[in-house]
PDB file of N, CA and C in Angstrom:
ATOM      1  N   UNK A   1     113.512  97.308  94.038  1.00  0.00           N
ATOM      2  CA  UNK A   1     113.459  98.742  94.198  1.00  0.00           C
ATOM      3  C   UNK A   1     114.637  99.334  93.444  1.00  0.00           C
ATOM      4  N   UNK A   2     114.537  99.595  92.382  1.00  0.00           N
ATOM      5  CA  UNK A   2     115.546  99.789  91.174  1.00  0.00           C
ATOM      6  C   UNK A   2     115.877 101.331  91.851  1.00  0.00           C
ATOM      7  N   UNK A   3     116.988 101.505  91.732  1.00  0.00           N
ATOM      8  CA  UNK A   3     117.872 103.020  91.850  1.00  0.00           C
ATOM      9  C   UNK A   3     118.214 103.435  93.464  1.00  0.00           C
ATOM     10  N   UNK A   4     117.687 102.287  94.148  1.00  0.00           N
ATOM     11  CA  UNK A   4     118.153 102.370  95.807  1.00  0.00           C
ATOM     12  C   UNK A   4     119.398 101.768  96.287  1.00  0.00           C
ATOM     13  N   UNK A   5     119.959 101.833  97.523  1.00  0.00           N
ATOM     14  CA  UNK A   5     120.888 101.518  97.926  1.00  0.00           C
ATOM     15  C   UNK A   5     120.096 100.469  98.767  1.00  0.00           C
ATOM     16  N   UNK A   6     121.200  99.065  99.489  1.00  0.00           N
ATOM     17  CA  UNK A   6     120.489  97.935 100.012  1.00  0.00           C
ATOM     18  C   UNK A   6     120.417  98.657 101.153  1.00  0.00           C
ATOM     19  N   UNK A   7     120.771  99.893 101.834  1.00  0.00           N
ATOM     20  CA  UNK A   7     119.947 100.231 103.324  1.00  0.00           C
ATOM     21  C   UNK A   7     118.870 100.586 102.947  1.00  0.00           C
ATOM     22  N   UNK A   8     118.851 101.716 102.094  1.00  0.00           N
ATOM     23  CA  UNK A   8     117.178 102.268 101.703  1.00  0.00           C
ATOM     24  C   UNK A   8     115.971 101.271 101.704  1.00  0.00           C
ATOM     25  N   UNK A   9     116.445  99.779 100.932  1.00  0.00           N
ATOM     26  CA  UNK A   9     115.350  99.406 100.622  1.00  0.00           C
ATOM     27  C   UNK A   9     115.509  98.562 101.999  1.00  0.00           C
ATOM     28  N   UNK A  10     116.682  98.252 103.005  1.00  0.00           N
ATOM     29  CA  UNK A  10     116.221  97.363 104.205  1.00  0.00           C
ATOM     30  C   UNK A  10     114.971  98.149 105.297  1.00  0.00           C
ATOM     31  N   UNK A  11     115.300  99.850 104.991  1.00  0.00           N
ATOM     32  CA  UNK A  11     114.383 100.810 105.731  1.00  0.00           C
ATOM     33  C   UNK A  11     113.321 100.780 105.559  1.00  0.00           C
ATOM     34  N   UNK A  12     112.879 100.887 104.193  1.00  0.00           N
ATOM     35  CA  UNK A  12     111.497 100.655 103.465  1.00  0.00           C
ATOM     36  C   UNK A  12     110.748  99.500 103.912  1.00  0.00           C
ATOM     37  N   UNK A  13     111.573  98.240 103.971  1.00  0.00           N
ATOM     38  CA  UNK A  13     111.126  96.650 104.153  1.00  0.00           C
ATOM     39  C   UNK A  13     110.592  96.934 105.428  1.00  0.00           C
ATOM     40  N   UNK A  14     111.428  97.683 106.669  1.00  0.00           N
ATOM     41  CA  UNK A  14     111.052  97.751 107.921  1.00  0.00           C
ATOM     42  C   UNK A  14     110.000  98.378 108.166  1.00  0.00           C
ATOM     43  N   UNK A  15     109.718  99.249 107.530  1.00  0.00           N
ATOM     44  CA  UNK A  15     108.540 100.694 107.850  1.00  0.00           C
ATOM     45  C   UNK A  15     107.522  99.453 106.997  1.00  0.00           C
ATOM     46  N   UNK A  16     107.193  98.489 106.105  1.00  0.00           N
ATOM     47  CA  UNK A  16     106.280  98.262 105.405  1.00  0.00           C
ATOM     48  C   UNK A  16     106.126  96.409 106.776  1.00  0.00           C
ATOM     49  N   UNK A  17     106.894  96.279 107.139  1.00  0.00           N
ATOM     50  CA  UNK A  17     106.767  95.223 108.083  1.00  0.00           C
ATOM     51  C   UNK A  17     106.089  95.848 109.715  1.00  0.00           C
ATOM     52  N   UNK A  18     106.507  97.142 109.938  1.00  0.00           N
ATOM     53  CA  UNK A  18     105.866  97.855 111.164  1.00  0.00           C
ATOM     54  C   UNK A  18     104.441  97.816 110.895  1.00  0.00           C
ATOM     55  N   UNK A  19     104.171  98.930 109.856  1.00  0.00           N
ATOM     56  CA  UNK A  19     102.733  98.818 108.982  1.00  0.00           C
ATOM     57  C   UNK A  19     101.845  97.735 108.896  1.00  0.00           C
ATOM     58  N   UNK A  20     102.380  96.614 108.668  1.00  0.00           N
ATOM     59  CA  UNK A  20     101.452  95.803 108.786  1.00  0.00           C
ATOM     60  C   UNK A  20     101.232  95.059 110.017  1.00  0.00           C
ATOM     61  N   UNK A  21     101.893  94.892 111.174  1.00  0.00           N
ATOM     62  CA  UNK A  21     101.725  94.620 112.296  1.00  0.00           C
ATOM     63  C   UNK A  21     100.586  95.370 112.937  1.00  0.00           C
ATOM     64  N   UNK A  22     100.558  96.784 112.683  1.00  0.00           N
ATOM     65  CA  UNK A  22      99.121  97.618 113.019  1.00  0.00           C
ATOM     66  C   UNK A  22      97.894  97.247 112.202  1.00  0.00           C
ATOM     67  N   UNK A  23      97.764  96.440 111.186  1.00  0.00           N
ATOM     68  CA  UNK A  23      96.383  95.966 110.215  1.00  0.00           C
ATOM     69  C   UNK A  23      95.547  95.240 111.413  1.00  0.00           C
ATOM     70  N   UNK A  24      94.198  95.261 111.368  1.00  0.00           N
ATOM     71  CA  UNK A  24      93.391  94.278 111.837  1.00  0.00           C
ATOM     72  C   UNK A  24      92.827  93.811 111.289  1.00  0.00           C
ATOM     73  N   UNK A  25      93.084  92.521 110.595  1.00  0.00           N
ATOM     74  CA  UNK A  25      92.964  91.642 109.909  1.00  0.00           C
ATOM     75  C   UNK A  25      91.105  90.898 110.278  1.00  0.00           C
ATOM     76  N   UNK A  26      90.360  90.941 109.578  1.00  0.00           N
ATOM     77  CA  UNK A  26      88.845  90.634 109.701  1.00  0.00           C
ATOM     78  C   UNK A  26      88.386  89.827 108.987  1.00  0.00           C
ATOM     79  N   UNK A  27      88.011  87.976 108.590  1.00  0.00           N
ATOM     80  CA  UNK A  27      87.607  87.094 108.394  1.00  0.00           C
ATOM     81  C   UNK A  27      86.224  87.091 109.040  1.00  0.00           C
ATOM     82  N   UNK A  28      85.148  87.261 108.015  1.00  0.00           N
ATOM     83  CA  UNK A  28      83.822  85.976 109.012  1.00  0.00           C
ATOM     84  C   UNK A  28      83.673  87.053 110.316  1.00  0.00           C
ATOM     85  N   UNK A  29      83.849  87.697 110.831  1.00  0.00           N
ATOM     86  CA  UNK A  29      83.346  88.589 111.449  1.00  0.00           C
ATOM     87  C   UNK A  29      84.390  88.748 112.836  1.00  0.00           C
ATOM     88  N   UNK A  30      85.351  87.728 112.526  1.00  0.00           N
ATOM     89  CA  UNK A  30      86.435  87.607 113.219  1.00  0.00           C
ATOM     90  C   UNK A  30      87.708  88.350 113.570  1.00  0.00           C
ATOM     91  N   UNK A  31      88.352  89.051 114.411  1.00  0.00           N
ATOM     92  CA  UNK A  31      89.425  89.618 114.038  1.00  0.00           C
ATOM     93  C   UNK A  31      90.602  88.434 114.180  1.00  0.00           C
ATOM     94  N   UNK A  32      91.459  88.032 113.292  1.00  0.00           N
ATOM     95  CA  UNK A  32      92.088  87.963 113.059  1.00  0.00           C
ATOM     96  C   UNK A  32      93.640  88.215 113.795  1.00  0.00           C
ATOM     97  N   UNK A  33      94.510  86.847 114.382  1.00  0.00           N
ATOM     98  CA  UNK A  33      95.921  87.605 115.190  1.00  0.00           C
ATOM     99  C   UNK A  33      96.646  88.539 114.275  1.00  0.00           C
ATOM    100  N   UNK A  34      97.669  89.261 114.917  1.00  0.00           N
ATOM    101  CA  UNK A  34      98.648  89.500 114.407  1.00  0.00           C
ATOM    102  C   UNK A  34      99.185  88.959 113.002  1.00  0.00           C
ATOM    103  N   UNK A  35      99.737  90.613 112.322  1.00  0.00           N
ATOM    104  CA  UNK A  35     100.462  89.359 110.560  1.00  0.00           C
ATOM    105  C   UNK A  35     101.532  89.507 110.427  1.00  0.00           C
ATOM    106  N   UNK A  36     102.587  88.813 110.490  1.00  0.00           N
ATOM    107  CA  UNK A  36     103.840  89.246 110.368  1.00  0.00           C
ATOM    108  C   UNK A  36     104.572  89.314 108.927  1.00  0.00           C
ATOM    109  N   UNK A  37     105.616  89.857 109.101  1.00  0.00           N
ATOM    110  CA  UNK A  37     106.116  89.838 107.667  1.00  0.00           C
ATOM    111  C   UNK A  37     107.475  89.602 107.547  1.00  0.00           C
ATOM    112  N   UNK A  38     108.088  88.852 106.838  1.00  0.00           N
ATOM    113  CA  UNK A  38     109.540  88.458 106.583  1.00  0.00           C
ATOM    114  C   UNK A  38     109.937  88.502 105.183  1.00  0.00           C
ATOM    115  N   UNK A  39     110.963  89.914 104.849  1.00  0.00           N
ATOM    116  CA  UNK A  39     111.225  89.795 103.911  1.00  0.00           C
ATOM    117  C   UNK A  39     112.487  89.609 104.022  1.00  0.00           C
ATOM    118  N   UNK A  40     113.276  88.894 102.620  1.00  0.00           N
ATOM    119  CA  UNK A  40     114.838  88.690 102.072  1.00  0.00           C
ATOM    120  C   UNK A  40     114.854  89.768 101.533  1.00  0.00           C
ATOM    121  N   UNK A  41     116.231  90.125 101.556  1.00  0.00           N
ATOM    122  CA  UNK A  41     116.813  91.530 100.440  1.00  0.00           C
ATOM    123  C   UNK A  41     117.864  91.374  99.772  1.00  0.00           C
ATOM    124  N   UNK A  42     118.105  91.736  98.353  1.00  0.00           N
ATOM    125  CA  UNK A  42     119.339  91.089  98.227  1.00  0.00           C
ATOM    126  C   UNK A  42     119.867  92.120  97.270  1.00  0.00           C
ATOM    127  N   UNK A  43     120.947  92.570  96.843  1.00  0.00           N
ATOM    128  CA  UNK A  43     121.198  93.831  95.445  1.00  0.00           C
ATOM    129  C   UNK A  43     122.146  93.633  94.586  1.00  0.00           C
ATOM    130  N   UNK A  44     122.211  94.092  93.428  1.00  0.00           N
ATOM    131  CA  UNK A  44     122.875  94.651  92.347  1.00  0.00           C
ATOM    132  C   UNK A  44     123.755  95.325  92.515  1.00  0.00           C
ATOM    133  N   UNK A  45     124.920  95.204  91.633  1.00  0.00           N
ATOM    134  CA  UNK A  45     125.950  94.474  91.519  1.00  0.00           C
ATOM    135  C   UNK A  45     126.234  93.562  92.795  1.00  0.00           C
ATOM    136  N   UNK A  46     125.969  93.413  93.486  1.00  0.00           N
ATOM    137  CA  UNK A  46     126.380  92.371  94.891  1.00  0.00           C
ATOM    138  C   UNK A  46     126.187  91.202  94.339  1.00  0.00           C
ATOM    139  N   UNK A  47     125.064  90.742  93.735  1.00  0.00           N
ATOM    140  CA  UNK A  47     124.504  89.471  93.122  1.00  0.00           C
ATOM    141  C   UNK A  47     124.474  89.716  91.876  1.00  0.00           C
ATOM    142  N   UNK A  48     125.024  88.973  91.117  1.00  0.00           N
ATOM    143  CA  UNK A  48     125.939  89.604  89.476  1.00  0.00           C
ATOM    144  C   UNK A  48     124.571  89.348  88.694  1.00  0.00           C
ATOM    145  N   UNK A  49     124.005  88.182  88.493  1.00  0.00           N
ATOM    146  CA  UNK A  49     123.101  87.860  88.031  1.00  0.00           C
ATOM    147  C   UNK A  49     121.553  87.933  88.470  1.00  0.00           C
ATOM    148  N   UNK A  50     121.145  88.282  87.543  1.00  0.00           N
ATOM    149  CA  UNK A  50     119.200  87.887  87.570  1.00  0.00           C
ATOM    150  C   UNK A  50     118.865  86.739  88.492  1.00  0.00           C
ATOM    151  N   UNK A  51     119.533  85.895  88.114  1.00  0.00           N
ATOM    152  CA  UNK A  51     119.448  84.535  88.901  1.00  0.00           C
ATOM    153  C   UNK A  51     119.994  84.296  90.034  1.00  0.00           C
ATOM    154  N   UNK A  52     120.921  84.892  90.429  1.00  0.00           N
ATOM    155  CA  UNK A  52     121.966  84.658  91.327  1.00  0.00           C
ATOM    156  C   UNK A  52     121.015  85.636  92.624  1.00  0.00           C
ATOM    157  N   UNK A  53     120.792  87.058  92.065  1.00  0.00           N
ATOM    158  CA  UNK A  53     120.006  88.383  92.572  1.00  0.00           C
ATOM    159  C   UNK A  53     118.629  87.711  93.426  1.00  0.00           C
ATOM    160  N   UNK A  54     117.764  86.551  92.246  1.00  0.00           N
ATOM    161  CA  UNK A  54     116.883  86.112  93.083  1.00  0.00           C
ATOM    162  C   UNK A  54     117.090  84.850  93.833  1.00  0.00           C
ATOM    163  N   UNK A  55     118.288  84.480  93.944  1.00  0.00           N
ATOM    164  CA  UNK A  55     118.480  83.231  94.897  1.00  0.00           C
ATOM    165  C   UNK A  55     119.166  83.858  96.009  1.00  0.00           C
ATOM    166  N   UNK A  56     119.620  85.169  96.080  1.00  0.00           N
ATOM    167  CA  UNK A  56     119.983  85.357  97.589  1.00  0.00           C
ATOM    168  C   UNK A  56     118.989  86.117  98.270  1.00  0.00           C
ATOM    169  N   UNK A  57     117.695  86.773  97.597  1.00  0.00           N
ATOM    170  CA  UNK A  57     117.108  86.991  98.299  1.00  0.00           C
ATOM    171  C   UNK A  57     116.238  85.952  98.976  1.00  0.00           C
ATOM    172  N   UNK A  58     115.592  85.124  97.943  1.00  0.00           N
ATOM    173  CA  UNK A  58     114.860  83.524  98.527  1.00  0.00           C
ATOM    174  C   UNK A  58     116.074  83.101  99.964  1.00  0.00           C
ATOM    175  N   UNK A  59     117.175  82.880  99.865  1.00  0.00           N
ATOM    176  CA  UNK A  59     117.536  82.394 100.771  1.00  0.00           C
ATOM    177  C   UNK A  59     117.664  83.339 101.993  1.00  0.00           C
ATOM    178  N   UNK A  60     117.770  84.322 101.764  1.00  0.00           N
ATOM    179  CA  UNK A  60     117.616  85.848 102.949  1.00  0.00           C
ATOM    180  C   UNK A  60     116.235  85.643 103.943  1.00  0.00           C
ATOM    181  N   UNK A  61     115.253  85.119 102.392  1.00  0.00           N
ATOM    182  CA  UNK A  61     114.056  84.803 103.562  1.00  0.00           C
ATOM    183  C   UNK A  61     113.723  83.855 104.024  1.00  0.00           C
ATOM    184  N   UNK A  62     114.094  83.040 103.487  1.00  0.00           N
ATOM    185  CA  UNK A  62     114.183  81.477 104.069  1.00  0.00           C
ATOM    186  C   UNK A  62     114.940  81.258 105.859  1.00  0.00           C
ATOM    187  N   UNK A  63     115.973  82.229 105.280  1.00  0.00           N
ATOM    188  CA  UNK A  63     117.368  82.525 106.730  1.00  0.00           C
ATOM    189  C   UNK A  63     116.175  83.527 107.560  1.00  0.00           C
ATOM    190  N   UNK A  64     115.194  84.525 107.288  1.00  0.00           N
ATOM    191  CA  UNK A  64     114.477  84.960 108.119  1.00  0.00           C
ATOM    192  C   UNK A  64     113.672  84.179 108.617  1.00  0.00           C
ATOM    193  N   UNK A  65     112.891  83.343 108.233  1.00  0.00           N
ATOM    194  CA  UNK A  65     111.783  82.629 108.669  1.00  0.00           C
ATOM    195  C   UNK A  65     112.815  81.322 109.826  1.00  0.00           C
ATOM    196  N   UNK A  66     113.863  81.231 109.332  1.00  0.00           N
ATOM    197  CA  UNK A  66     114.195  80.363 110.196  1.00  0.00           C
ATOM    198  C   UNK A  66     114.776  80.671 111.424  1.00  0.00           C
ATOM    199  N   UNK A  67     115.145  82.503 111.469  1.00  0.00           N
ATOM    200  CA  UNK A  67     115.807  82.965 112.759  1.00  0.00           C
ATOM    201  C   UNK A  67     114.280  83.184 113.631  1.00  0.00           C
ATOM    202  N   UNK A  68     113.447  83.333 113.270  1.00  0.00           N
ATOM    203  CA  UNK A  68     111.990  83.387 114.142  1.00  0.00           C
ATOM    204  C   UNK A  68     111.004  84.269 113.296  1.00  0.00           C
ATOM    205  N   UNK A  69     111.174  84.430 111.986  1.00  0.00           N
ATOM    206  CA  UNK A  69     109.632  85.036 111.457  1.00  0.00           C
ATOM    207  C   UNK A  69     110.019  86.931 111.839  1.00  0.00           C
ATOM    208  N   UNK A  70     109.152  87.236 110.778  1.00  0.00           N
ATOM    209  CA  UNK A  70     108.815  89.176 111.279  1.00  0.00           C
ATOM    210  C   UNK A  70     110.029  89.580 111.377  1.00  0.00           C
ATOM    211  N   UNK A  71     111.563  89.643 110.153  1.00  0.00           N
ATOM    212  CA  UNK A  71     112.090  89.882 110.290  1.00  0.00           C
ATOM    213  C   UNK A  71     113.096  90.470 108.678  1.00  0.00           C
ATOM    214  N   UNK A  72     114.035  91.688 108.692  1.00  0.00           N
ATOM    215  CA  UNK A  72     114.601  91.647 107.299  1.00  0.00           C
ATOM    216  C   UNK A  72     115.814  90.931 107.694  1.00  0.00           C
ATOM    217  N   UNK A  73     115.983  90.086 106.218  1.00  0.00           N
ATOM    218  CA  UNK A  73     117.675  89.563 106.587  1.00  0.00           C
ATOM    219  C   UNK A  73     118.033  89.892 104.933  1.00  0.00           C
ATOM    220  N   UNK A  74     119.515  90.560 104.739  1.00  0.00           N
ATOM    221  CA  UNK A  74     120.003  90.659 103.603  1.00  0.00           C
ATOM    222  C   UNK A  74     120.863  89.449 103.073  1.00  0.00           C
ATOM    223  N   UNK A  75     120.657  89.312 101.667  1.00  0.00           N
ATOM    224  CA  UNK A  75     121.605  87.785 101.625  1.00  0.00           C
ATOM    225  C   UNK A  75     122.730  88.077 101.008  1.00  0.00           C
TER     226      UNK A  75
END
């Protein structure tokens, strides 16, 4: 999210993780549980590099999925 600050886009992550908790998900005529969502966040200049930028977010979500899922963590 180019030209945001890392709260803006942790707000955004949250409102787009609420959002999808309300979907009813429909397979085969099935509804479908709950979908959760776990995103990493990570920003510029904080993470100097391209590379660096996408390895703290991978690990942000990696660190989410491992505190319990359906969650933002900044890296």
């Amino acid at each position: 999210m180019s030209g945001v600050s890392t709260e803006a886009a942790c707000k955004r992550a949250e409102l787009l993780r609420e959002d999808l908790k309300q979907l009813a998900v429909e397979h085969a005529g099935q509804v479908l549980g709950a979908v959760t969502l776990s995103i990493g966040v990570s920003a510029f200049p904080g993470h100097a590099t391209a590379e660096e930028l996408l390895r703290a977010a991978d690990q942000a979500l990696y660190r989410a999925k491992a505190e319990g899922r359906d969650r933002i963590i900044v890296g």
